[in-house]
Protein backbone atom coordinates (compact mmCIF):
# COMPACT_ATOMS: atom_id res chain seq x y z
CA UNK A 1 78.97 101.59 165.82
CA UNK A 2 75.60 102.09 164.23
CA UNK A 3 74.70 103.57 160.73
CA UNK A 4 71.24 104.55 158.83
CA UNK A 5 71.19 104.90 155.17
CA UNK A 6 67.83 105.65 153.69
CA UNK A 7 66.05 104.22 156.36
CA UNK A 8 62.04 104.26 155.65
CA UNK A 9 59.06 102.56 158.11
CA UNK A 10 55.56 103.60 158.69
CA UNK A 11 52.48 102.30 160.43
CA UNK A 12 49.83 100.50 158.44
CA UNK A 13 49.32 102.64 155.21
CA UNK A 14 50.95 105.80 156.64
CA UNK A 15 54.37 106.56 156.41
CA UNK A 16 56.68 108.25 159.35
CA UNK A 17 60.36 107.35 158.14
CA UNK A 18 61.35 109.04 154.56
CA UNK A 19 64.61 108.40 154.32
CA UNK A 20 67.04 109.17 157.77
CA UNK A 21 70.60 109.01 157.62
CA UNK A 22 72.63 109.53 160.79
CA UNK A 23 75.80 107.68 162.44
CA UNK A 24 76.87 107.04 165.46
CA UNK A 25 80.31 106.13 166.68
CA UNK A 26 81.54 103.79 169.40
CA UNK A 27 81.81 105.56 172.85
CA UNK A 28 79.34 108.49 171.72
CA UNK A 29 76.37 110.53 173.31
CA UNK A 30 74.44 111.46 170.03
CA UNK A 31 71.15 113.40 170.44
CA UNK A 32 68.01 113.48 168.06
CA UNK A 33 65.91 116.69 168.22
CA UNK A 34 62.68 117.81 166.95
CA UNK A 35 59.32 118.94 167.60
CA UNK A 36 56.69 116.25 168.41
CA UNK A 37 55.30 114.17 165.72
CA UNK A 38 58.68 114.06 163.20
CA UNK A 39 59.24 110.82 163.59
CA UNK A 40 61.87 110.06 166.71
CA UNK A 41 60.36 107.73 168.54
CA UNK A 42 59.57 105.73 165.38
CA UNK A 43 63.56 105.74 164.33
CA UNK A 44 64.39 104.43 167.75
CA UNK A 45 61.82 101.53 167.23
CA UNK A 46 63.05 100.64 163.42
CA UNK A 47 66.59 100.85 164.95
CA UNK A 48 65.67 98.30 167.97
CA UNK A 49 63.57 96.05 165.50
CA UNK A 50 60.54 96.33 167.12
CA UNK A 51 59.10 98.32 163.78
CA UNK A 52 60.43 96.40 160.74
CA UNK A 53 62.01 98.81 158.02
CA UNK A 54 60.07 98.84 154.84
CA UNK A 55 63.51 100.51 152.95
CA UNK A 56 67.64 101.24 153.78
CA UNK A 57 70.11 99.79 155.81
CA UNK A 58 70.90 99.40 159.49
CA UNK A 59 74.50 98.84 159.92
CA UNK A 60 76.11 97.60 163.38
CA UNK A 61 79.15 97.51 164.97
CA UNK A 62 81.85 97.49 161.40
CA UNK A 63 79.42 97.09 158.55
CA UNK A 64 77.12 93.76 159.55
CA UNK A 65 73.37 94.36 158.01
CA UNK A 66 70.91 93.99 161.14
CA UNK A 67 68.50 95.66 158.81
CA UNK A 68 66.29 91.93 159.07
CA UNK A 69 67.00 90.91 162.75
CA UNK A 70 64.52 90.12 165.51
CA UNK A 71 64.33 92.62 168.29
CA UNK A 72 65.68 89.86 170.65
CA UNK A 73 68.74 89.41 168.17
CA UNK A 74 69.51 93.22 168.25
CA UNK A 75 69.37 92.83 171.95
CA UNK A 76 71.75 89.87 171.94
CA UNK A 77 74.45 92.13 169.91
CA UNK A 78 73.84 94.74 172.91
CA UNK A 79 71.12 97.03 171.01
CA UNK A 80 69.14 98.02 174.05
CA UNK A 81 66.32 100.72 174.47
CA UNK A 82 64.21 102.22 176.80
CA UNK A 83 61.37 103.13 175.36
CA UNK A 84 59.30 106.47 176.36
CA UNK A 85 57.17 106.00 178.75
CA UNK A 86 59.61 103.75 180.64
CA UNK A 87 57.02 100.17 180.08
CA UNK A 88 58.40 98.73 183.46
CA UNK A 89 56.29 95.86 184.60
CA UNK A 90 54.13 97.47 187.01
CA UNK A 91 52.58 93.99 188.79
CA UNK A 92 56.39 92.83 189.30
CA UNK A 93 58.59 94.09 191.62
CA UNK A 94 61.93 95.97 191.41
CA UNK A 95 63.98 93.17 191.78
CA UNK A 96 61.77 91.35 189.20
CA UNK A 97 61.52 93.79 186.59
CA UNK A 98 65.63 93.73 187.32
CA UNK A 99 65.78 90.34 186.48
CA UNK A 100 63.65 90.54 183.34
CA UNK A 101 66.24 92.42 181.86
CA UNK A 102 69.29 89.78 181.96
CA UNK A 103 67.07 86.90 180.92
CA UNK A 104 67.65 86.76 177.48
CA UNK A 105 71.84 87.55 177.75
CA UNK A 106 72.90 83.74 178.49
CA UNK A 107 74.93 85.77 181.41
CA UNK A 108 74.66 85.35 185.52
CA UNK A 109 71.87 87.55 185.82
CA UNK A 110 71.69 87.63 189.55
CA UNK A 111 75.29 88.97 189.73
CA UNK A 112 74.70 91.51 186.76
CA UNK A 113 71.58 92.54 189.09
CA UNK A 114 73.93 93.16 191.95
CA UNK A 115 76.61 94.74 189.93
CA UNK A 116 73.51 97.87 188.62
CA UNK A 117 72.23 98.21 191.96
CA UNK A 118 75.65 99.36 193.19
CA UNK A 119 74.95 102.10 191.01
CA UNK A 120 71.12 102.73 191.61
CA UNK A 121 70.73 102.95 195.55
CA UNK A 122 67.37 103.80 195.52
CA UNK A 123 66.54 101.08 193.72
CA UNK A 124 68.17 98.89 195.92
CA UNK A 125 66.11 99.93 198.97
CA UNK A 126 62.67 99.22 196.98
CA UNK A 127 63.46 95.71 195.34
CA UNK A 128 60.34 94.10 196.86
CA UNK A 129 58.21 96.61 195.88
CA UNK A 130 55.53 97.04 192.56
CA UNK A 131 57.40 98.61 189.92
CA UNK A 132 53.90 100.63 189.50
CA UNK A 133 53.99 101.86 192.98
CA UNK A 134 57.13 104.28 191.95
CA UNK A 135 57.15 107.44 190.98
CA UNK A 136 57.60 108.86 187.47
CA UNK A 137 60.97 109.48 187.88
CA UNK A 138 61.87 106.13 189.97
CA UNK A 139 60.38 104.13 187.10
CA UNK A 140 62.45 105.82 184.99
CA UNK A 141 66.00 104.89 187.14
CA UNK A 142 64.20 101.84 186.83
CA UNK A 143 63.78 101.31 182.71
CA UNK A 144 67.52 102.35 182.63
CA UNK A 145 68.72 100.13 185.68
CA UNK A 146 66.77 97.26 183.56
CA UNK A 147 68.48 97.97 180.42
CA UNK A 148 72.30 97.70 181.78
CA UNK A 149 71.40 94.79 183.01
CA UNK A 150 71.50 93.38 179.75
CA UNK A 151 75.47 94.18 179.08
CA UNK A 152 74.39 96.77 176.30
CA UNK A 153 77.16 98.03 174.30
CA UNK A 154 74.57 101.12 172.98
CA UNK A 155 71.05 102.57 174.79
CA UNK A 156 68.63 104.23 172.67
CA UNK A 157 67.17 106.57 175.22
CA UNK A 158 63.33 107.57 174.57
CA UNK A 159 62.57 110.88 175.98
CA UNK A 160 64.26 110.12 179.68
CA UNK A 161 63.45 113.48 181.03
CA UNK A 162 59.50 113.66 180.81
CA UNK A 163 57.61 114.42 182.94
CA UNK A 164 60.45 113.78 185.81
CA UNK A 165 61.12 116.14 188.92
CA UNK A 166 64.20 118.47 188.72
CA UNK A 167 66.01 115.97 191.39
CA UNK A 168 65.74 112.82 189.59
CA UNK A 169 67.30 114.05 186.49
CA UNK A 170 70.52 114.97 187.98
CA UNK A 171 70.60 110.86 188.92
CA UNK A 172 69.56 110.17 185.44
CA UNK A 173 72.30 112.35 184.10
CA UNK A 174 74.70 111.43 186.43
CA UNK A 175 74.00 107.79 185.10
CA UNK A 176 74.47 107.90 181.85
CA UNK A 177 77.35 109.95 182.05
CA UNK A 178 79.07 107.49 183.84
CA UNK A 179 78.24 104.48 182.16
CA UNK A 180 79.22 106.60 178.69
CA UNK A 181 82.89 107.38 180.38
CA UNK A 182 83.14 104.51 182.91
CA UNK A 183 81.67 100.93 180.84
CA UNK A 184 82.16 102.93 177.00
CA UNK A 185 78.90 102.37 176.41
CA UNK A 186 77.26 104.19 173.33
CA UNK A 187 74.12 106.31 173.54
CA UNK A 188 71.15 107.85 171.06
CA UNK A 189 69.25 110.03 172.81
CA UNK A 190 65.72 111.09 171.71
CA UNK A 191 64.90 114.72 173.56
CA UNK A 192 62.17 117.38 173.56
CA UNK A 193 64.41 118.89 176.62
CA UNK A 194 67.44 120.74 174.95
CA UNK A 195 68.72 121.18 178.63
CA UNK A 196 68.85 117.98 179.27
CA UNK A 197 70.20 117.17 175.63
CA UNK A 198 72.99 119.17 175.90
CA UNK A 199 74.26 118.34 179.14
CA UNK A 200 74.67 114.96 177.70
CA UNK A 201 75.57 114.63 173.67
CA UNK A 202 78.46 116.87 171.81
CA UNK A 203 76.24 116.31 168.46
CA UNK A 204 72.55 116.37 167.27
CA UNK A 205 70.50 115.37 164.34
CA UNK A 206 67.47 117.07 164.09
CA UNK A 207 64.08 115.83 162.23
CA UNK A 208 61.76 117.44 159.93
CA UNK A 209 58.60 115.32 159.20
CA UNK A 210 60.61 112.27 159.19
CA UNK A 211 63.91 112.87 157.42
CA UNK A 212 67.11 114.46 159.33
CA UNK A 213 67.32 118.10 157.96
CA UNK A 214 70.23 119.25 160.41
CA UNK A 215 73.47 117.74 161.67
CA UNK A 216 74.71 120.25 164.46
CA UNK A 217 77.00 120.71 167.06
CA UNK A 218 74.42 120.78 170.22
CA UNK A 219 76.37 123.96 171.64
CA UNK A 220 75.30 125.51 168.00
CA UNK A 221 71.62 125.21 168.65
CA UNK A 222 71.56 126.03 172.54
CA UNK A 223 73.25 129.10 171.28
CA UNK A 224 71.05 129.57 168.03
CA UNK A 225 66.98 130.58 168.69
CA UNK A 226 66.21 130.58 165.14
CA UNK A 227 67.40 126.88 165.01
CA UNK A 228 65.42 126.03 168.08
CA UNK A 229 62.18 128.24 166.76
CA UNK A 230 62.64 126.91 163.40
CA UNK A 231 62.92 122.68 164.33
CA UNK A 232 61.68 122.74 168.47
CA UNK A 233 58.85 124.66 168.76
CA UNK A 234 60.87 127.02 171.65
């Protein structure tokens, strides 16, 4: 569904991206792994288009080049992310920041609304109030309730369990779990939490100071501490 050849981006003068190469198939849960600073949340930006690619290839969905798109055309193909840090609209409410989220589809947005809340009940019982007067982990079932309400045929997931109470993650998981078996859709998963990780993706790349050293089975490194020492920091 989506490939990376030599994929290079940077900020200004400095450069984060060297050259990643990964793949993901259609219907997978594919994690990225590695310690802080290597270069994940930047590959989930060049991926979305909201960091142009200075070098490589982004390939979508049988071969088409997307390497050059907008953000908003990536979104229109069903590229969708939720960024770390969850950006909700904290002066709009629920329902709002809901809303915000099917505007650019061309779909009934008030219906797609209605269809995610089914599956986020909390959510449902706070649609009036200011996304900022959530907690962490609300915000978060939130910035994912947001996303599917765009149709997305892949998430790129930004660090989903930080900073988020024990309780909240279970929903989390539970979530994207079922919309991964239920609706088919695709997911990258960016993760400092190899729990959480692995209770999620079969496979993992892992990043060294912005390349992808490592393609593992994610039982391999729960099971290996050298790996984890070696590329996590654990």
């Amino acid at each position: 569904m989506l490939r990376a050849a030599d994929l290079r981006a940077g900020y200004g003068l400095t450069p984060v991206l060297a050259g990643v190469n990964l793949e993901v198939g259609k219907g997978e849960i594919v994690a990225v792994l590695g310690r802080n600073g290597m270069g994940k949340t930047t590959l989930l930006r060049t991926l979305m288009g909201l960091l142009p690619a200075r070098a490589g290839t982004i390939s979508w969905n049988g071969g088409r080049d997307i390497s050059k798109l907008p953000a908003h055309a990536r979104a229109r193909l069903g590229l969708t992310y939720v960024p770390q840090g969850r950006e909700i609209f904290s002066g709009l409410t629920v329902l709002e920041n809901l809303r915000l989220g099917g505007l650019a589809t061309g779909q009934d947005v008030e219906r797609k609304v209605g269809e995610v809340l089914r599956a986020f009940p909390m959510l449902r019982e706070k649609l009036s109030e200011r996304g900022g007067s959530l907690s962490g982990g609300q915000q978060q079932l939130l910035a994912l309730a947001r996303a599917l309400v765009a149709s997305p045929k892949m998430l790129l997931l930004d660090e989903p369990s930080e900073g988020i109470q024990p309780s909240i993650l279970e929903q989390i998981l539970e979530r994207v779990r079922t919309i991964n078996r239920e609706q088919g859709i695709t997911v990258l998963l960016v993760e400092q939490n190899l729990e959480f990780a692995a209770a999620l993706a079969e496979r993992a790349y892992i990043m060294n100071k912005g390349v992808v050293v490592r393609e593992l089975p994610i039982a391999r490194i729960v099971e290996d501490p050298e790996i984890q020492r070696e590329y996590m920091g654990v």
